[in-house]
Protein backbone atom coordinates (compact mmCIF):
# COMPACT_ATOMS: atom_id res chain seq x y z
CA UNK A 1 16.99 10.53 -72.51
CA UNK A 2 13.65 11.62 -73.29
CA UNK A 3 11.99 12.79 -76.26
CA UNK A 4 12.50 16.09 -75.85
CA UNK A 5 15.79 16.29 -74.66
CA UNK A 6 16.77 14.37 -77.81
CA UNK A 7 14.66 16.02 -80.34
CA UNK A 8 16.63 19.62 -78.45
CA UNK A 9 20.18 17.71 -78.90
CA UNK A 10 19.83 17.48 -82.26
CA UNK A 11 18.24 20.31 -83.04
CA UNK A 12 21.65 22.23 -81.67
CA UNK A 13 23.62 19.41 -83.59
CA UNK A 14 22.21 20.53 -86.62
CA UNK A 15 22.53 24.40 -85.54
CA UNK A 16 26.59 23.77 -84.13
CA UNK A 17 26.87 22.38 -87.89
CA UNK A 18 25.53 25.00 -89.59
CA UNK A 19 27.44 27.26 -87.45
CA UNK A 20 30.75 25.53 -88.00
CA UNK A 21 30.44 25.48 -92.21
CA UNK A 22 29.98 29.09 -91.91
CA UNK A 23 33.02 29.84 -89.44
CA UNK A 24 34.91 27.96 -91.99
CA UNK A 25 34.28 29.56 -94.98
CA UNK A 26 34.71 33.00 -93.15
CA UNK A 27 38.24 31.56 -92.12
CA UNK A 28 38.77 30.83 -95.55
CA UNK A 29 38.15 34.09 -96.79
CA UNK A 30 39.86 35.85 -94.04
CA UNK A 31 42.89 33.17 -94.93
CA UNK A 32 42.78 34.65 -98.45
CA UNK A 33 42.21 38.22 -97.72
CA UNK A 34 45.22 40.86 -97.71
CA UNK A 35 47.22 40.68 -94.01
CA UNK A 36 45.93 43.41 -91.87
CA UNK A 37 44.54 44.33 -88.46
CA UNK A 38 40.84 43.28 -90.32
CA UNK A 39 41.58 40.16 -91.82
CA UNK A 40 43.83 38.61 -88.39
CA UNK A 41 40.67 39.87 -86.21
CA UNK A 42 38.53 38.04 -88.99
CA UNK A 43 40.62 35.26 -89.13
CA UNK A 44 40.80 34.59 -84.93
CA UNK A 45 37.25 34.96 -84.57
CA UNK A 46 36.08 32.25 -87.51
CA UNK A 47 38.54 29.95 -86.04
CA UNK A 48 37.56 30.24 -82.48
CA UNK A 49 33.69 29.69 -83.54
CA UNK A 50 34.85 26.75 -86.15
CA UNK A 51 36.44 24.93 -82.64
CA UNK A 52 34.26 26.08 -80.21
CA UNK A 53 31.08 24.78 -82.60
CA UNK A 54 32.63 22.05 -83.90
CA UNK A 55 33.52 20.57 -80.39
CA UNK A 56 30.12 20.94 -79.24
CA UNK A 57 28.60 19.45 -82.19
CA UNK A 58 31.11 15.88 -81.29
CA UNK A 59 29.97 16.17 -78.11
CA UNK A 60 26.22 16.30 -78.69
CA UNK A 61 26.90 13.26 -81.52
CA UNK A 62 28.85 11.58 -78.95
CA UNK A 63 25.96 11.38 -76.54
CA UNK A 64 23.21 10.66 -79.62
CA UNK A 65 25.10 8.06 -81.22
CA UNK A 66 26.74 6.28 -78.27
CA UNK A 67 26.52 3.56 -75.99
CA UNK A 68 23.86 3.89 -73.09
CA UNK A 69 25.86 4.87 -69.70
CA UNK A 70 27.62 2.10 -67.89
CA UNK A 71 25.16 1.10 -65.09
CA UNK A 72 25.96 2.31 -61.49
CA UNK A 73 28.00 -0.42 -59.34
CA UNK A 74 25.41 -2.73 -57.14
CA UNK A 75 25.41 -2.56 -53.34
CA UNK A 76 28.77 -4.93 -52.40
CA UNK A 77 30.55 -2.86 -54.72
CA UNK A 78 30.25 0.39 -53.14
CA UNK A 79 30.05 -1.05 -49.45
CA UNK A 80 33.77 -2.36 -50.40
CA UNK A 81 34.75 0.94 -52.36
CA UNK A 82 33.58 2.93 -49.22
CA UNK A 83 35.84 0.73 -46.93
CA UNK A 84 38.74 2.22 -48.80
CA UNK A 85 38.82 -0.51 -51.59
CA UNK A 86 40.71 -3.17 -49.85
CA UNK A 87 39.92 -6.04 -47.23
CA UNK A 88 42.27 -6.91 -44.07
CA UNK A 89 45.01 -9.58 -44.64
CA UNK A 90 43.67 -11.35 -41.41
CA UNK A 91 39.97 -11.75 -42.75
CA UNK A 92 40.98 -13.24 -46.23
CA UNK A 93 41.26 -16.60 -45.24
């Protein structure tokens, strides 16, 4: 990746987190709040941001933090994966 594709990865990584504390402290409010119509909208909404950003923010740490991607197969590799994967019993001699 370049450098600004990884200076705007963790710039939402940082945003995603920020985004996920606050879900969960609106989640725990709404979890201590009196039952109602209020509080279960409350408390639906703070958990589906809390997953949604928190799910993001492992994937974008996922692709900062990992391993480079495996390198693509060289040329006899695909020519046999294009022929189905398998050679002819009479030809492996």
């Amino acid at each position: 990746m370049d450098t600004t594709a990884v200076r705007r990865a963790r710039r939402w990584f940082w945003t995603l987190t920020a985004t996920a504390v606050l879900a969960m402290g609106a989640l725990s409010h709404g979890l201590r709040s009196a039952p109602g119509p209020t509080t279960g909208i409350l408390v639906l909404g703070s958990s589906l941001a809390l997953a949604a950003s928190a799910l993001q923010t492992a994937r974008i740490l996922a692709v900062l933090v990992g391993p480079p991607c495996l390198p693509l197969p060289g040329p006899r590799a695909r020519r046999r994966s294009a022929a189905g994967g398998h050679q002819r019993l009479s030809s492996r001699r």
